[in-house]
Every structure is written in structure tokens, then in C-alpha cells.
N, C-alpha and C. Protein backbone atom coordinates (compact mmCIF):
# COMPACT_ATOMS: atom_id res chain seq x y z
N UNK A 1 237.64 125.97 -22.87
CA UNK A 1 239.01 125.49 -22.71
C UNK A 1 239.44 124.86 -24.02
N UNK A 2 240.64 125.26 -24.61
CA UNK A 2 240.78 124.86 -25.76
C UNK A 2 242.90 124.00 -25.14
N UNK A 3 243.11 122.88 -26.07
CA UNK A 3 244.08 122.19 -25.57
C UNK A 3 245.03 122.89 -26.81
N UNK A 4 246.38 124.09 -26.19
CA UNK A 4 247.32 123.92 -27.24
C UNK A 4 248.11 122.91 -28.17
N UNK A 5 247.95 123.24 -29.41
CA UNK A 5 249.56 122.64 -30.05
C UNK A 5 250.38 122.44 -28.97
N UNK A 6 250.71 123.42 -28.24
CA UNK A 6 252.04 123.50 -27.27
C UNK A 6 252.35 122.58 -26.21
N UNK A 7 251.03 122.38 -25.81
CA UNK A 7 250.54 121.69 -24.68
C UNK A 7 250.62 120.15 -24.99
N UNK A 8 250.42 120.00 -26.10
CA UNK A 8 250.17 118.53 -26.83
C UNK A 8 251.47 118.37 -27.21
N UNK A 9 252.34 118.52 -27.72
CA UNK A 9 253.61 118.71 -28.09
C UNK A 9 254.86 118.66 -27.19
N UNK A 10 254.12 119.16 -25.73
CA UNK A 10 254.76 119.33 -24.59
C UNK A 10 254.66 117.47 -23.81
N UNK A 11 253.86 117.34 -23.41
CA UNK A 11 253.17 115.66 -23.40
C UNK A 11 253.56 114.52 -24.28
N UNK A 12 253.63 114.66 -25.39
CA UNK A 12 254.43 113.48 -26.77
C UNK A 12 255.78 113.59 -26.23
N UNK A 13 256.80 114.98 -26.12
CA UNK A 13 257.87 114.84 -25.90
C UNK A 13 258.12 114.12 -24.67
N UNK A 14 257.84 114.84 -23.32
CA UNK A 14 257.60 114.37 -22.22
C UNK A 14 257.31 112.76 -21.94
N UNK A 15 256.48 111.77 -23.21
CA UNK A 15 256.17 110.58 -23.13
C UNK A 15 257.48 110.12 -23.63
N UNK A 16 258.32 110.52 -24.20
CA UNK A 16 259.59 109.75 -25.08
C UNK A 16 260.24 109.75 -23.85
N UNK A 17 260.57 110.96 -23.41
CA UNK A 17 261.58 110.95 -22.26
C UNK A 17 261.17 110.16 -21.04
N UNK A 18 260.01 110.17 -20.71
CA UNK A 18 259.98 108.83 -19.55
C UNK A 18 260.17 107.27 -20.31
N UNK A 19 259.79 106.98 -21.13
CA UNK A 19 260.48 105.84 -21.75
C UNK A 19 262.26 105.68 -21.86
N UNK A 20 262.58 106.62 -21.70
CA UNK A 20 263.99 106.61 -21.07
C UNK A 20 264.44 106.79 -19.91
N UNK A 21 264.11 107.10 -19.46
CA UNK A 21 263.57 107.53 -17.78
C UNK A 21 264.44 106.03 -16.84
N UNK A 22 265.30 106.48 -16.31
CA UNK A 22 266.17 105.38 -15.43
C UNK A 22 267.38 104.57 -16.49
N UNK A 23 267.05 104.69 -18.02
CA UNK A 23 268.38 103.96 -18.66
C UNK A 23 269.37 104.85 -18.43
N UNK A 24 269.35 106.17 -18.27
CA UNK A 24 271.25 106.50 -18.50
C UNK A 24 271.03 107.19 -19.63
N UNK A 25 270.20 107.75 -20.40
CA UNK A 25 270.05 107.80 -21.74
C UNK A 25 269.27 109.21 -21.93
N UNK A 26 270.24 110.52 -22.66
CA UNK A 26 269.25 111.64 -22.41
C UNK A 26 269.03 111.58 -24.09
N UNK A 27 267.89 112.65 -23.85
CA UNK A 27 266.99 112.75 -25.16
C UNK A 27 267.76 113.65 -26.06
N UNK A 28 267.82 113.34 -27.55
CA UNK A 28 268.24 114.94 -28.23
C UNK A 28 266.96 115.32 -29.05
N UNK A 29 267.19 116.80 -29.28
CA UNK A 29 266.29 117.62 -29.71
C UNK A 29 266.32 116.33 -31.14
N UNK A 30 266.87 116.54 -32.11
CA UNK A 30 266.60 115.65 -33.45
C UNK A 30 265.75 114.67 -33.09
N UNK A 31 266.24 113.19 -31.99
CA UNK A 31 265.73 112.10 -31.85
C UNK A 31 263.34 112.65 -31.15
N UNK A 32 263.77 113.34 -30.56
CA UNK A 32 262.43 113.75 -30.22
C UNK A 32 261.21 114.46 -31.23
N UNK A 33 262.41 115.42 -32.05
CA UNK A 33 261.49 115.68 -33.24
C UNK A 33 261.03 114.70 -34.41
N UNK A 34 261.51 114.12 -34.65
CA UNK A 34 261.78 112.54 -35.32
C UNK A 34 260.56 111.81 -34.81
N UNK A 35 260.66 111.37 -33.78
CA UNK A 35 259.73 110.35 -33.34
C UNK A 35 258.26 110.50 -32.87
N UNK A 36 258.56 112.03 -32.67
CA UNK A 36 256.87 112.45 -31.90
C UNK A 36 256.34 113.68 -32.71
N UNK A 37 257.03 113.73 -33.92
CA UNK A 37 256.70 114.65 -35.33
C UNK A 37 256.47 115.76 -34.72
N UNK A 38 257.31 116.55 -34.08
CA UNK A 38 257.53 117.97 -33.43
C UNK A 38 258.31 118.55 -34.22
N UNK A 39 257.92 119.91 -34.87
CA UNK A 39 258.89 120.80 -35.78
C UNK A 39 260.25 121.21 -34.36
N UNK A 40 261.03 121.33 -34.69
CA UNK A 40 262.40 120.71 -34.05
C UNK A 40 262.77 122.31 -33.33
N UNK A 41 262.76 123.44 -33.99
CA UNK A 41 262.29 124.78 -34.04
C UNK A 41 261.59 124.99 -32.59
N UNK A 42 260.21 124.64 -32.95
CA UNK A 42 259.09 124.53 -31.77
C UNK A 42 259.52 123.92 -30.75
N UNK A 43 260.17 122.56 -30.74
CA UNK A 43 260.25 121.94 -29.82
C UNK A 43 261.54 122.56 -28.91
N UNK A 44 262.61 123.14 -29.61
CA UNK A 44 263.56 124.00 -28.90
C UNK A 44 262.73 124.98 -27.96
N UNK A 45 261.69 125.42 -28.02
CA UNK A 45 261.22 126.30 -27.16
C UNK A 45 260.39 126.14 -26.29
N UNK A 46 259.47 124.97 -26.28
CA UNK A 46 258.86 124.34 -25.42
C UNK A 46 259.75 123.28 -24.34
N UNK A 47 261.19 123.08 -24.85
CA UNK A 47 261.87 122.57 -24.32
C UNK A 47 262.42 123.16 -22.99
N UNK A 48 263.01 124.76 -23.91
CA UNK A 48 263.36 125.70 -22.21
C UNK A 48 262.28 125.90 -21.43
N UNK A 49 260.66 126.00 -22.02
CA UNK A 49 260.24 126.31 -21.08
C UNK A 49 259.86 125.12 -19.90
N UNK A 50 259.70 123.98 -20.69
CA UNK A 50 259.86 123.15 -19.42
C UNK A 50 261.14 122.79 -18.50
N UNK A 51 262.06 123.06 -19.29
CA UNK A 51 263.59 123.51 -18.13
C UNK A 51 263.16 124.60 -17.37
N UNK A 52 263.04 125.30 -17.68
CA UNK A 52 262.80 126.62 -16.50
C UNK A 52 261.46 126.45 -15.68
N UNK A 53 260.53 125.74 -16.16
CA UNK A 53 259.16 125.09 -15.15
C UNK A 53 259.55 124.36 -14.47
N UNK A 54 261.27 123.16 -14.34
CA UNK A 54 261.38 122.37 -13.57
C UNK A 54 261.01 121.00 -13.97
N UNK A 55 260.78 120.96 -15.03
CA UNK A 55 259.91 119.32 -15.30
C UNK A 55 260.97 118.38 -15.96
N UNK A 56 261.83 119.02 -16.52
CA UNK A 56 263.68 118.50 -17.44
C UNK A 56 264.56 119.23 -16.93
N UNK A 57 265.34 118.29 -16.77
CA UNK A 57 267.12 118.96 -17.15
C UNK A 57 267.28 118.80 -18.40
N UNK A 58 268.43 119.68 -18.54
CA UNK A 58 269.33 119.65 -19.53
C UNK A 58 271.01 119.25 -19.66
N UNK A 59 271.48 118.59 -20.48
CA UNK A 59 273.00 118.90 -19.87
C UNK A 59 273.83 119.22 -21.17
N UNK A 60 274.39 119.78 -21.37
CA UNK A 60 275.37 120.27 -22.39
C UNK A 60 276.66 119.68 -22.99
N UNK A 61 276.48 119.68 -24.26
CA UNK A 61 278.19 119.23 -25.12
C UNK A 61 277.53 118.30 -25.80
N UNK A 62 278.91 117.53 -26.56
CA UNK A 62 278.71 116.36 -27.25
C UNK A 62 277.65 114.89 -26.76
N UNK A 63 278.05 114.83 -25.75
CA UNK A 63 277.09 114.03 -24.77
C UNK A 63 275.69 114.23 -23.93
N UNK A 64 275.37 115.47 -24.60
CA UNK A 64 274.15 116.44 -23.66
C UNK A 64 272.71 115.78 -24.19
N UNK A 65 271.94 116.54 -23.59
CA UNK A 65 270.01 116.04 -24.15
C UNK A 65 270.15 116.49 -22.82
N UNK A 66 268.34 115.88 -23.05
CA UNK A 66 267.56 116.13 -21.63
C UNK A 66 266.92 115.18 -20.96
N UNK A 67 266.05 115.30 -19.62
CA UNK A 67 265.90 114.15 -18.81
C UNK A 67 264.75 114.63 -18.28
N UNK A 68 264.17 113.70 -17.87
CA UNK A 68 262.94 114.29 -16.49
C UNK A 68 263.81 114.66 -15.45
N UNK A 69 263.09 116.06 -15.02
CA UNK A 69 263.73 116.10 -13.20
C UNK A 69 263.14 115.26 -12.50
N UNK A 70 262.29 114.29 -12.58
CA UNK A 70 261.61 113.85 -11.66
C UNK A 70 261.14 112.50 -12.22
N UNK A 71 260.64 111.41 -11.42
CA UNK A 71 260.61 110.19 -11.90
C UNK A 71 258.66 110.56 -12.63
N UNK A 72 258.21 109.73 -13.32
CA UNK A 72 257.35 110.32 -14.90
C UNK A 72 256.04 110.23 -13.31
N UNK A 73 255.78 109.63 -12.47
CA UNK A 73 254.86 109.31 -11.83
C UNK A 73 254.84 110.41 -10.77
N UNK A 74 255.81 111.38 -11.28
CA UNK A 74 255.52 112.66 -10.21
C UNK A 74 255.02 113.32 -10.73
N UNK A 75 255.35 113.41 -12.04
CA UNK A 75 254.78 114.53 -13.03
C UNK A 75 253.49 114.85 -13.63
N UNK A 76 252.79 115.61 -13.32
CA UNK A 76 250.95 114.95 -13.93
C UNK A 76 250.77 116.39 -14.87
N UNK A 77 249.97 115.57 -15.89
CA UNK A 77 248.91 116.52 -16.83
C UNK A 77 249.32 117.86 -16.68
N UNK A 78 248.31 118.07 -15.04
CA UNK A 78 248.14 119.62 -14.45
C UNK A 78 249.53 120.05 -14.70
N UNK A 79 250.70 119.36 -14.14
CA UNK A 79 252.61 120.25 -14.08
C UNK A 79 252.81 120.82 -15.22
N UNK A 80 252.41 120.11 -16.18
CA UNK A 80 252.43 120.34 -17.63
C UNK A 80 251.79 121.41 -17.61
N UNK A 81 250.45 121.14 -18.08
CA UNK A 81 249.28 122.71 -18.51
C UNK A 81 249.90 123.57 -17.79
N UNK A 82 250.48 123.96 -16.49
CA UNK A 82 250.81 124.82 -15.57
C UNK A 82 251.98 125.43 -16.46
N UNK A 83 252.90 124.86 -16.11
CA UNK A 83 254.54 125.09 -16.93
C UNK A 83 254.33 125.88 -18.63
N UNK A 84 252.98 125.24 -18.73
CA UNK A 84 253.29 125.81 -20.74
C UNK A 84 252.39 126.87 -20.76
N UNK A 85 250.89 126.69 -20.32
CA UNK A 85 250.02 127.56 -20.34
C UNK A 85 249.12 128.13 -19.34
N UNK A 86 249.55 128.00 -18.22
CA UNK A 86 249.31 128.41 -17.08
C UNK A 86 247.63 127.75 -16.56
N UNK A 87 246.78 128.57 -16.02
CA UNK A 87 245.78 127.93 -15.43
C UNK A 87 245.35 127.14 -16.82
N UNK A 88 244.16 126.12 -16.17
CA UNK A 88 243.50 125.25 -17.22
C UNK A 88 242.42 125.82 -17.40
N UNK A 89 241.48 126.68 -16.70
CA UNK A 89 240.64 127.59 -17.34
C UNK A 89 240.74 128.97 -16.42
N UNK A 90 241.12 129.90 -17.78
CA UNK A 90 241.07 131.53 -16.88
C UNK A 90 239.79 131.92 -16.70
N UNK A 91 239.73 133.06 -16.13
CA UNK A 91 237.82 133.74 -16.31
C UNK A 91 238.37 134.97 -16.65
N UNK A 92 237.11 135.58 -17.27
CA UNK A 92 237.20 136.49 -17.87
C UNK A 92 237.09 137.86 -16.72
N UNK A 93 237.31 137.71 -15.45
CA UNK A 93 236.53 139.07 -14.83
C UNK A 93 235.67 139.15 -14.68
N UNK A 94 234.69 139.18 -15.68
CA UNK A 94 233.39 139.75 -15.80
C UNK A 94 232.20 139.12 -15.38
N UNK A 95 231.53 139.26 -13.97
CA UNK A 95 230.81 138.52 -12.85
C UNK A 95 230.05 139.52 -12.54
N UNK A 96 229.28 140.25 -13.54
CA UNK A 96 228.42 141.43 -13.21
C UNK A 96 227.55 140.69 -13.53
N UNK A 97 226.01 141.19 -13.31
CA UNK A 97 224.77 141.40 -14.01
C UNK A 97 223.95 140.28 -13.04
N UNK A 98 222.48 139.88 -13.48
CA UNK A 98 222.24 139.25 -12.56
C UNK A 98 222.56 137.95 -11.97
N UNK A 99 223.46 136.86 -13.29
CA UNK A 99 223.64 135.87 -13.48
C UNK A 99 225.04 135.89 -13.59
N UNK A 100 225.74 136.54 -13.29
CA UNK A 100 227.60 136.87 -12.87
C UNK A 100 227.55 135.98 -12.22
N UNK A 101 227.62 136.09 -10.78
CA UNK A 101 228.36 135.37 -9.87
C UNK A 101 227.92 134.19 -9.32
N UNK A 102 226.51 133.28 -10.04
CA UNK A 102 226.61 132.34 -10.02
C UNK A 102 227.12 131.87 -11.27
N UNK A 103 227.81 132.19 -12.23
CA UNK A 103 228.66 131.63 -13.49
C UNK A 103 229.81 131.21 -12.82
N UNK A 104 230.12 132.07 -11.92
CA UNK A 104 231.41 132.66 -11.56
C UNK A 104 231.64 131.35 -10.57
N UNK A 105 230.74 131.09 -9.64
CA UNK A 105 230.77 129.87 -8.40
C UNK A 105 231.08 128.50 -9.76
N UNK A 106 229.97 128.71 -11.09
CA UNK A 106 229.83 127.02 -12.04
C UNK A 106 231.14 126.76 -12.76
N UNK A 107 231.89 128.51 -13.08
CA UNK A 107 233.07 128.22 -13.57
C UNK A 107 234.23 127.70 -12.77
N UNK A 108 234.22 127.90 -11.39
CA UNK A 108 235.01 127.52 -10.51
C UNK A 108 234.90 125.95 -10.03
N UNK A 109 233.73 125.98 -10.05
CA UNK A 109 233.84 123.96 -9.54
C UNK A 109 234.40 123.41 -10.90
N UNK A 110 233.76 124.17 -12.44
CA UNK A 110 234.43 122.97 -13.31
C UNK A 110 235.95 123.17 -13.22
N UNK A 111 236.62 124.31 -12.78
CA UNK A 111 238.19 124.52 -13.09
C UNK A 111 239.12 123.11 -11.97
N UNK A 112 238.07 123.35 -10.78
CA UNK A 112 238.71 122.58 -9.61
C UNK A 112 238.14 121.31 -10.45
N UNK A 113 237.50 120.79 -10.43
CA UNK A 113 237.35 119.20 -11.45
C UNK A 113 238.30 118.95 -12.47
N UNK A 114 238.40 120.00 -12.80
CA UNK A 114 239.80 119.89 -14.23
C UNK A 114 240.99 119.54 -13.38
N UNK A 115 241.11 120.24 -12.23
CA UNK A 115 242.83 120.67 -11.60
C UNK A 115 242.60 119.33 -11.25
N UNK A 116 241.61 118.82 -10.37
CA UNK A 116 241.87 117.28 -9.82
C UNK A 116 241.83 115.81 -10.79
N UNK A 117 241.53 116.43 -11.67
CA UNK A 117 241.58 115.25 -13.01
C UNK A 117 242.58 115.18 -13.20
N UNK A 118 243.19 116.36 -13.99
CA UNK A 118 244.77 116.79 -14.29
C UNK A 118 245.93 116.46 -13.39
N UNK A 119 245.30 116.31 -11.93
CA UNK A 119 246.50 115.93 -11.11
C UNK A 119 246.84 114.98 -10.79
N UNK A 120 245.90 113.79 -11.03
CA UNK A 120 245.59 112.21 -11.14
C UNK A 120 246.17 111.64 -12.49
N UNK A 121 246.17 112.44 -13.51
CA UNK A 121 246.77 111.81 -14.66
C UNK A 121 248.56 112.35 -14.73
N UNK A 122 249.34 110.80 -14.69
CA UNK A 122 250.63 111.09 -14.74
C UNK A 122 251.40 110.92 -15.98
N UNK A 123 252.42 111.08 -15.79
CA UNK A 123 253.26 111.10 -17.33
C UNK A 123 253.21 109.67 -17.50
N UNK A 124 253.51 108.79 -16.44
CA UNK A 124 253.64 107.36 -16.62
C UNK A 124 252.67 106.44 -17.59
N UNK A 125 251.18 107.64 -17.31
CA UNK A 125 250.64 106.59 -18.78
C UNK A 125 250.15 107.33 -19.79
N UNK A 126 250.94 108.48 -20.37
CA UNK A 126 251.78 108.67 -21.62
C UNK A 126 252.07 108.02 -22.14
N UNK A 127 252.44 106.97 -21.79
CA UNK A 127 253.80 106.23 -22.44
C UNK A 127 252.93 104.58 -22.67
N UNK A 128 253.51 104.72 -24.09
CA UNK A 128 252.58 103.35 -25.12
C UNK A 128 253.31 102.20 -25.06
N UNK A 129 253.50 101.06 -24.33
CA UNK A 129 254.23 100.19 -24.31
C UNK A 129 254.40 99.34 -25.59
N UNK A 130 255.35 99.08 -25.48
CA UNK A 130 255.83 98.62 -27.06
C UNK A 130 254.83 97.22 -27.02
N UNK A 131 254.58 97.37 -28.39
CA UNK A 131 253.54 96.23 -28.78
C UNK A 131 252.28 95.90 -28.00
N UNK A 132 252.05 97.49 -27.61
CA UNK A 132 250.47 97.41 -26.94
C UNK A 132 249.91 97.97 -28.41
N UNK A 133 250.48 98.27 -29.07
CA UNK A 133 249.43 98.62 -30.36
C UNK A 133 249.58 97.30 -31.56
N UNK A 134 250.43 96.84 -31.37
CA UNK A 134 250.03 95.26 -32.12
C UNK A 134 248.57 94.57 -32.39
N UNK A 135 248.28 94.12 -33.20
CA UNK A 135 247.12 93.29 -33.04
C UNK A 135 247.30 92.48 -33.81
N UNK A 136 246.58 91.09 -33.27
CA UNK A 136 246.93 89.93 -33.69
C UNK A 136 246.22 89.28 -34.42
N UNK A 137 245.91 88.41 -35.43
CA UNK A 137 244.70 87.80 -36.43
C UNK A 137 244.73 86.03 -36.31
């Protein structure tokens, strides 16, 4: 299992926008690339696809950006990996020989351990509360 750029990129943005999350306040593509060092390009496209996965709105014009569809504590890890890159580990098919299909049973419990990890971790702690990275002398 390897973690995309996309995927990671998808999560930073996603953490800005629940920090806005209930002000009234939608995100723009600039302010997001800016702050969570996303090529702005990239982030236009990881953007629709989480509009079309359901995880943001969008709204349009002078006044437009985007929003969570959903409050950040609905949203977990797994919605993410799902929406950008589909399962969290594929298999390859190939469950021949003598030692196939018990790979096949070891690859399946670790995928379900992933899905239930992934579904326990929410967007809500994404998000770095201001002056939790302070330190004091």
C-alpha cells in the first residue's frame, strides 16, 4: 500500500476547510494552495473529484469556494482514500499455487484492519489547533 500525493493533498485541503467549517466562510482555490502548499493546477482536480465523491460543495461567482458537505466528524480517512483512490488495498487476482489462497484470506484481514482504522479516523483531527504547535521556554 503506497499513500498518494493525491491522497495527501486531498486531507491538507480537506483540514483547511473544516477549520472553516460552521463560519460562513468558503474556501478559494488560491487561499488553499497558499496555505497547504498544493500546486493550485492539482488542487483544481482533486477538488472536482471530491465534489463529485460528495465530500464538498462548491458554489460559483464572485462570492464562490467550497465547503464540506458534511460536518468534518462525518468524514473519515477511509471517505477520502475511497473518493480519490478507491480501495485501500487492491489484490492482484492471482490466488493460485499452493500458498494463493491463504495470502488471499492474510490480504483480506489486513485490508478490513485498514477499512476499520480508516473509518475511525475523522477529518476533525486533521485539523492543528492554533498554537498547539507553539512551544514554550
Amino acid at each position: 500500500m503506497k499513500i498518494s500525493v493525491k491522497v495527501d493533498y486531498a486531507c491538507r485541503v480537506l483540514a483547511e476547510m473544516a477549520r472553516l467549517h460552521g463560519s460562513g466562510e468558503l474556501a478559494q482555490i488560491e487561499q488553499l494552495a497558499r496555505v497547504e502548499a498544493v500546486p493550485a493546477s492539482f488542487l483544481a482536480q482533486i477538488l472536482g473529484e471530491l465534489r463529485n465523491g460528495g465530500l464538498i460543495i462548491s458554489k460559483r461567482g464572485i462570492q464562490g469556494g467550497y465547503a464540506l458537505a458534511r460536518s468534518p466528524e462525518q468524514i473519515s480517512l477511509y471517505d477520502i482514500m475511497q473518493v480519490i483512490d478507491g480501495e485501500l488495498i487492491e489484490f492482484s487476482g492471482n490466488f493460485q499455487g499452493r500458498t494463493g489462497r491463504r495470502m488471499k484470506e492474510i490480504w483480506t484481514e489486513l485490508r478490513t484492519g485498514l477499512d476499520q482504522q480508516a473509518r475511525v479516523i475523522t477529518l476533525d483531527t486533521f485539523v492543528t489547533k492554533v498554537g498547539s504547535a507553539m512551544y514554550h521556554i
